[in-house]
C-alpha atoms as a PDB file:
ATOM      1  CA  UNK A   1    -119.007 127.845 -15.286  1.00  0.00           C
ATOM      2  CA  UNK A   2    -119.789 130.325 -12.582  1.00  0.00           C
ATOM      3  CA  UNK A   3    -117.041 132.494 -11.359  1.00  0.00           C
ATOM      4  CA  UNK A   4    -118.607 131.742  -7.953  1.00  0.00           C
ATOM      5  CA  UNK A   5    -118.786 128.017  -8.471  1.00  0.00           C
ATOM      6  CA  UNK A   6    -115.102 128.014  -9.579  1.00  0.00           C
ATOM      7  CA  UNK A   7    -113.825 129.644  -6.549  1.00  0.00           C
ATOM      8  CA  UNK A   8    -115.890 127.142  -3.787  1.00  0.00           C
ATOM      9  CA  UNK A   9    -114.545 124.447  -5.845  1.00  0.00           C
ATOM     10  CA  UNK A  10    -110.872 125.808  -5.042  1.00  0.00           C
ATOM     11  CA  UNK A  11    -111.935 126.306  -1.723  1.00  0.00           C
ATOM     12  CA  UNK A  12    -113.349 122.980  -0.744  1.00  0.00           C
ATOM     13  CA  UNK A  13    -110.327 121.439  -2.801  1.00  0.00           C
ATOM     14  CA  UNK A  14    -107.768 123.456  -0.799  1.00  0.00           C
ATOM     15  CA  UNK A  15    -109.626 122.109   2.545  1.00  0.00           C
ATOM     16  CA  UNK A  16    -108.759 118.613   1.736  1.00  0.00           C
ATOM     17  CA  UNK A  17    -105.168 119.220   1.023  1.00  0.00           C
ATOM     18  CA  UNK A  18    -104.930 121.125   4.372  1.00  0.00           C
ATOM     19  CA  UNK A  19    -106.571 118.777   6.486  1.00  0.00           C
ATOM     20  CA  UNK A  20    -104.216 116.750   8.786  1.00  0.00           C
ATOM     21  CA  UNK A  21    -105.714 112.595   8.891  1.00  0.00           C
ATOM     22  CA  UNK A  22    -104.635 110.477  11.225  1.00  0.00           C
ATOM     23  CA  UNK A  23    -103.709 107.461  10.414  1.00  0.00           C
ATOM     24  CA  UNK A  24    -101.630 104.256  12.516  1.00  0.00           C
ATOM     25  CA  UNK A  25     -98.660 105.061  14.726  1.00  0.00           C
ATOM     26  CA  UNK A  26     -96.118 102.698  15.402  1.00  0.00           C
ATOM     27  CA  UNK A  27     -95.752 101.319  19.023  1.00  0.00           C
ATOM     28  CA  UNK A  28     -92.977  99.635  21.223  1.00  0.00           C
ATOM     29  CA  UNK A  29     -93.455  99.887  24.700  1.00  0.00           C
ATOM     30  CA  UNK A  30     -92.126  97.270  27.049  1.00  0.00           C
ATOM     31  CA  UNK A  31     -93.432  96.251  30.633  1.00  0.00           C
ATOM     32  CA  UNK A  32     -91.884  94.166  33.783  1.00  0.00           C
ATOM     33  CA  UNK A  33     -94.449  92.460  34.845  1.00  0.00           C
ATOM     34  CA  UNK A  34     -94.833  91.325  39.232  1.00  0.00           C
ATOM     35  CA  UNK A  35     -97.122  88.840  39.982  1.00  0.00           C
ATOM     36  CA  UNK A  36    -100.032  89.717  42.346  1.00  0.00           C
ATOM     37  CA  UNK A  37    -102.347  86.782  42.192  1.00  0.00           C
ATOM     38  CA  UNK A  38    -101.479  83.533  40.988  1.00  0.00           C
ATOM     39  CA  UNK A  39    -103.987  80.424  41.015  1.00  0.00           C
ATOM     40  CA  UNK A  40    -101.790  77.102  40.072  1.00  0.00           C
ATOM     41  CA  UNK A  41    -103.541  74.074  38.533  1.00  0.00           C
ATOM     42  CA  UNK A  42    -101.119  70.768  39.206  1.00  0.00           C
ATOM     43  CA  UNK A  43    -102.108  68.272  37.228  1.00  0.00           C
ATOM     44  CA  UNK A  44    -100.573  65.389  39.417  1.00  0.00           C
ATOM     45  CA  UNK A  45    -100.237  62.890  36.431  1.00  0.00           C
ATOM     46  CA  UNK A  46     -96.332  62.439  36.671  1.00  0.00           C
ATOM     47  CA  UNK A  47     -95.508  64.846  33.689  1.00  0.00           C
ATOM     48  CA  UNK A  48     -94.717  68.429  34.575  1.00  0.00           C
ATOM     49  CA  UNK A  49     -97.946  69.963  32.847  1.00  0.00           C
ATOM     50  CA  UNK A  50     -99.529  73.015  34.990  1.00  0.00           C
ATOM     51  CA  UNK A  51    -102.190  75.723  34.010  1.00  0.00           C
ATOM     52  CA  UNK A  52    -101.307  79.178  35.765  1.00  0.00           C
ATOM     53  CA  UNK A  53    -104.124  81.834  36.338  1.00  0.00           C
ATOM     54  CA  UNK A  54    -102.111  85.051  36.757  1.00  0.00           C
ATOM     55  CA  UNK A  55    -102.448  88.445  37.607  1.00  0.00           C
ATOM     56  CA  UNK A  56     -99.207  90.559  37.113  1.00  0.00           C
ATOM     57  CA  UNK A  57     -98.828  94.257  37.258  1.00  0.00           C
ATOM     58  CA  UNK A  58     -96.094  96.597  36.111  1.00  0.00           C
ATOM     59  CA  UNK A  59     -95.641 100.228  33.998  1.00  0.00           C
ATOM     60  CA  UNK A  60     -95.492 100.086  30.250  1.00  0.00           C
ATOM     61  CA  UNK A  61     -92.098 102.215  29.230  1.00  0.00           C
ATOM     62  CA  UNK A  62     -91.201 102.746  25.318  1.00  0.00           C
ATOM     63  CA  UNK A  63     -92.842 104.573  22.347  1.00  0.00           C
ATOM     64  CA  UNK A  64     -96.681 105.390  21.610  1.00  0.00           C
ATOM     65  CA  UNK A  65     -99.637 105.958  22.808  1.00  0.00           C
ATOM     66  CA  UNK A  66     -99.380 102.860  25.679  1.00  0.00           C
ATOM     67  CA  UNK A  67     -96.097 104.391  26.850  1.00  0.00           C
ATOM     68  CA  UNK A  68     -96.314 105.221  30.407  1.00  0.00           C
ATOM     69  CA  UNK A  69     -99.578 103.383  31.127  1.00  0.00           C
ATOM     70  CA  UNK A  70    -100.133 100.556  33.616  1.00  0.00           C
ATOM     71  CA  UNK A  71    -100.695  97.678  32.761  1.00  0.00           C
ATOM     72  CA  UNK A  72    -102.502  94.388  34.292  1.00  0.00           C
ATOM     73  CA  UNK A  73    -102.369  90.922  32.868  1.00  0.00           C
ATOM     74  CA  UNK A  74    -105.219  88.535  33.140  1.00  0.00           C
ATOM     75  CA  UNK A  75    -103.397  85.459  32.328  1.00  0.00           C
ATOM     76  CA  UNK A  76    -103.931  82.141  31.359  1.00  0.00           C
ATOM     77  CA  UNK A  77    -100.956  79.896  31.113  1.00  0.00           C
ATOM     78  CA  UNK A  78    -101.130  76.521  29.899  1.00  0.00           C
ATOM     79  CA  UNK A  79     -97.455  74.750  30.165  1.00  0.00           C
ATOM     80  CA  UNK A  80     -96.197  71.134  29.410  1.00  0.00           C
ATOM     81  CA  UNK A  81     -92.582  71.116  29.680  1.00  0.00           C
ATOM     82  CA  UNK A  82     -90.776  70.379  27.560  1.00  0.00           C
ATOM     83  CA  UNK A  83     -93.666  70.264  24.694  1.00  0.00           C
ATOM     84  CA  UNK A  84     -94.574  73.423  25.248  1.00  0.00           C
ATOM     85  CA  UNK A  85     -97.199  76.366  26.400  1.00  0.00           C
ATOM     86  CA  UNK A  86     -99.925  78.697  25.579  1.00  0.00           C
ATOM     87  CA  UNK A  87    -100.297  81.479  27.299  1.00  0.00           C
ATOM     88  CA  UNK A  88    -103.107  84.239  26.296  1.00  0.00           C
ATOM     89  CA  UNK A  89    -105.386  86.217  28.211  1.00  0.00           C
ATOM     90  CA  UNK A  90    -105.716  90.576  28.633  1.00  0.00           C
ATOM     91  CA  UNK A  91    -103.910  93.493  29.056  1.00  0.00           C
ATOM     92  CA  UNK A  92    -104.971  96.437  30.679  1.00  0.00           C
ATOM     93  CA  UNK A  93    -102.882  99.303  29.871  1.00  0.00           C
ATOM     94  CA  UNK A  94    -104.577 102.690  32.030  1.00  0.00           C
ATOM     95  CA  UNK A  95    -103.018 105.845  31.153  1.00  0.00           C
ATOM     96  CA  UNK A  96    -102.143 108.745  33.821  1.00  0.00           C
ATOM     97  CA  UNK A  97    -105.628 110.263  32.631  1.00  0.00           C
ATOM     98  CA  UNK A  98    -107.566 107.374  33.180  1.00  0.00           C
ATOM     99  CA  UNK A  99    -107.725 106.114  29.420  1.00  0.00           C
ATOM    100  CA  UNK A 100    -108.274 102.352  28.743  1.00  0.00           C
ATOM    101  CA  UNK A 101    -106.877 100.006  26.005  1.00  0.00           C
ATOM    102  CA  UNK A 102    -108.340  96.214  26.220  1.00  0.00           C
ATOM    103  CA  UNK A 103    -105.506  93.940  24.628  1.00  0.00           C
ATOM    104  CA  UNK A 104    -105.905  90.348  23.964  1.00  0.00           C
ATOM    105  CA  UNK A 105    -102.838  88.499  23.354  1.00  0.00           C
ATOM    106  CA  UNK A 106    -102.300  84.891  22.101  1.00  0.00           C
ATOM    107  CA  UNK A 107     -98.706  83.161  22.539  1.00  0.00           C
ATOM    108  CA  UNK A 108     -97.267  79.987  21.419  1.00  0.00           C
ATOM    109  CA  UNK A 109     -94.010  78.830  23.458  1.00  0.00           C
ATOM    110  CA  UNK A 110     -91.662  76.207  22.804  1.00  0.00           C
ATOM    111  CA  UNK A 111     -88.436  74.714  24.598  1.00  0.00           C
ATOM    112  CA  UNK A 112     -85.085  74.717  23.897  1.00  0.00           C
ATOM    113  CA  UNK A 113     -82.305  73.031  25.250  1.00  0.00           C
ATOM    114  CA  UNK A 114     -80.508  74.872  27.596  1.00  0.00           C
ATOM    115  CA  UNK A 115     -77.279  74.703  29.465  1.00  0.00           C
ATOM    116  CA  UNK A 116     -78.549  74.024  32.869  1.00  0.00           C
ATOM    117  CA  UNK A 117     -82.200  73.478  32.049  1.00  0.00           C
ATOM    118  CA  UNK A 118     -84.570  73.738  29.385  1.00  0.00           C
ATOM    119  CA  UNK A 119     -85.261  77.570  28.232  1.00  0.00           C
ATOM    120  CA  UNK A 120     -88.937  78.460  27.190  1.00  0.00           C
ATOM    121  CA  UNK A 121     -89.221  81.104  24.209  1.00  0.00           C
ATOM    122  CA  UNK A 122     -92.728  82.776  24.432  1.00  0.00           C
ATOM    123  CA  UNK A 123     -93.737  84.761  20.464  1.00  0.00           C
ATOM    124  CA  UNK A 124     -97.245  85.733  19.894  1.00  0.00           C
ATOM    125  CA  UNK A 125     -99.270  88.072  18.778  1.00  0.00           C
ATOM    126  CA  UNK A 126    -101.506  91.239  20.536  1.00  0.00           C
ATOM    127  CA  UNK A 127    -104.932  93.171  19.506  1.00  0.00           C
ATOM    128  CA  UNK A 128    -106.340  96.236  20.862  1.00  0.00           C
ATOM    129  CA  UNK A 129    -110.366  94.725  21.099  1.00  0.00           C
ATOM    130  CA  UNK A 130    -111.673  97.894  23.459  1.00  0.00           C
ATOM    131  CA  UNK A 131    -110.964 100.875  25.101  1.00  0.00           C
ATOM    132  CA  UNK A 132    -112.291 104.493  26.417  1.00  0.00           C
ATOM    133  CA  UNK A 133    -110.830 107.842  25.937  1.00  0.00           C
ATOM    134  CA  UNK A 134    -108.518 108.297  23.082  1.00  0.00           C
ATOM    135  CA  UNK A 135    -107.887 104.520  22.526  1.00  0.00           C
ATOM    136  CA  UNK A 136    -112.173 104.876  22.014  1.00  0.00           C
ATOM    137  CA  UNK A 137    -112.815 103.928  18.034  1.00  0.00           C
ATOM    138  CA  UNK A 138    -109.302 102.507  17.547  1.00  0.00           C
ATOM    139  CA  UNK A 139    -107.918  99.491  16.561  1.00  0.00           C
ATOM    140  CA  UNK A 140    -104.280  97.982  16.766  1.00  0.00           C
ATOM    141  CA  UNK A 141    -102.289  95.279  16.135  1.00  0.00           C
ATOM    142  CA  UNK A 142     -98.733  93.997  16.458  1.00  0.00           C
ATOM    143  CA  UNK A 143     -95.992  90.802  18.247  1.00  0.00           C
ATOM    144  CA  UNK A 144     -95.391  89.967  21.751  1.00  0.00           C
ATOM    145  CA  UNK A 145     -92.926  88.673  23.265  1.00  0.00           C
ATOM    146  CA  UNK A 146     -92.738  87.387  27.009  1.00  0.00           C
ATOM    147  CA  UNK A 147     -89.078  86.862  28.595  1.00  0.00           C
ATOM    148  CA  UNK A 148     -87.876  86.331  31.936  1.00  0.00           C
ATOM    149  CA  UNK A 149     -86.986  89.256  34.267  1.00  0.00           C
ATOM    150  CA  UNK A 150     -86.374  87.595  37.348  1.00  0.00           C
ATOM    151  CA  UNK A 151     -87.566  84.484  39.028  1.00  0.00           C
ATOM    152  CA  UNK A 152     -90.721  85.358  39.225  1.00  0.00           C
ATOM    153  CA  UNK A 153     -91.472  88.473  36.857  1.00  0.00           C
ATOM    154  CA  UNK A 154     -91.962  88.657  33.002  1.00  0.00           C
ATOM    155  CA  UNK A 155     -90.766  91.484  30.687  1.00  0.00           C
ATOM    156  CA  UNK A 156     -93.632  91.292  27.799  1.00  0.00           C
ATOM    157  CA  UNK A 157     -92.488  93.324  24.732  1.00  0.00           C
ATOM    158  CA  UNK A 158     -95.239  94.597  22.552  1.00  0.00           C
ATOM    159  CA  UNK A 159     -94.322  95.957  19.326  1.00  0.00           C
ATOM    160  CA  UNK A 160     -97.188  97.241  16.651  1.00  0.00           C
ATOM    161  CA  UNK A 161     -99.513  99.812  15.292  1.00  0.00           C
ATOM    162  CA  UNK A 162    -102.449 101.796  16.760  1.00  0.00           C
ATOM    163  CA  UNK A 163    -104.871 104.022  15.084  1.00  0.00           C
ATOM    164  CA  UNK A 164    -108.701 104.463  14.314  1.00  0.00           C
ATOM    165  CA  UNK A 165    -110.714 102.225  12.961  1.00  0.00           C
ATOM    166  CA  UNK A 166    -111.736 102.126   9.205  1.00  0.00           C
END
C-alpha cells in the first residue's frame, strides 16, 4: 500500500473521531398556562359532561431547547366527571428568535376522591410533529402532565427528548 494512501486513510479516520454529532437532549421545561379564549360545549343531559375549546398562553421555564419560549395551547378538552377526560390538542412553543416547535399532546385523566371534591389527575404523552429554525428536521418525544395553578390556569409539565431526525 501507498505511503500516500496510508496517510488519507489516517486522515479521513482522524476526521470521524473529531467530529462532534449531535444527538437527543433531554428536556424539562414547565409552563403556567392563562386562558385567553375558551368555547364551552354543555351538554345539558343531567350528567356533568362538557367539551372545552381552549386557548391558554403562558412562558415555558426549565431545561432545553423549549426553555424560555412561549407557548400557546390549542385545546380540546373532553370531561365527564367523575369518569373521566381527554384532553389533546397543540402547543406552540416560539422562541425569543422567532423559532417554532409544533407539539401535539394526547392526555388521559381520571378522578380521584378528594377531600372536598373530586381531584382530576391529567398524564399523557407529547410529540414534536413540526417546526422552523433550529427545531427544523427534529423530532422529540416525552410525558405531560397538566395540574392546577389556580382556578382557572394550568401548569403543563413536559418532560422528554429533542434532537434530529434519523
Amino acid at each position: 500500500m501507498s505511503k500516500s494512501i496510508v496517510m488519507g486513510s489516517l486522515i479521513v479516520a482522524a476526521g470521524l473521531f473529531t467530529s462532534t454529532a449531535v444527538y437527543a437532549a433531554d428536556l424539562s421545561v414547565k409552563a403556567v398556562m392563562a386562558p385567553t379564549d375558551v368555547l364551552k360545549m354543555d351538554f345539558k343531559d343531567g350528567s356533568k359532561h362538557f367539551v372545552a375549546m381552549v386557548r391558554r398562553e403562558g412562558k415555558a421555564e426549565g431545561s432545553g431547547a423549549l426553555a424560555g419560549a412561549s407557548v400557546t395551547e390549542y385545546g380540546w378538552h373532553d370531561i365527564n366527571p367523575p369518569k373521566g377526560a381527554d384532553p389533546h390538542g397543540y402547543l406552540q412553543f416560539e422562541t425569543a428568535n422567532g423559532d417554532i416547535a409544533n407539539i401535539k399532546f394526547t392526555v388521559r385523566a381520571v378522578f380521584f376522591k378528594g377531600e372536598e371534591k373530586p381531584r382530576l389527575a391529567d398524564f399523557g404523552f407529547w410529540e414534536l410533529v413540526s417546526g422552523t429554525g433550529q427545531f427544523d428536521g427534529m423530532t422529540g418525544v416525552g410525558t405531560l402532565t397538566i395540574k392546577p395553578a389556580s382556578k382557572t390556569d394550568r401548569t403543563f409539565t413536559l418532560d422528554g427528548e429533542l434532537g434530529p431526525k434519523p
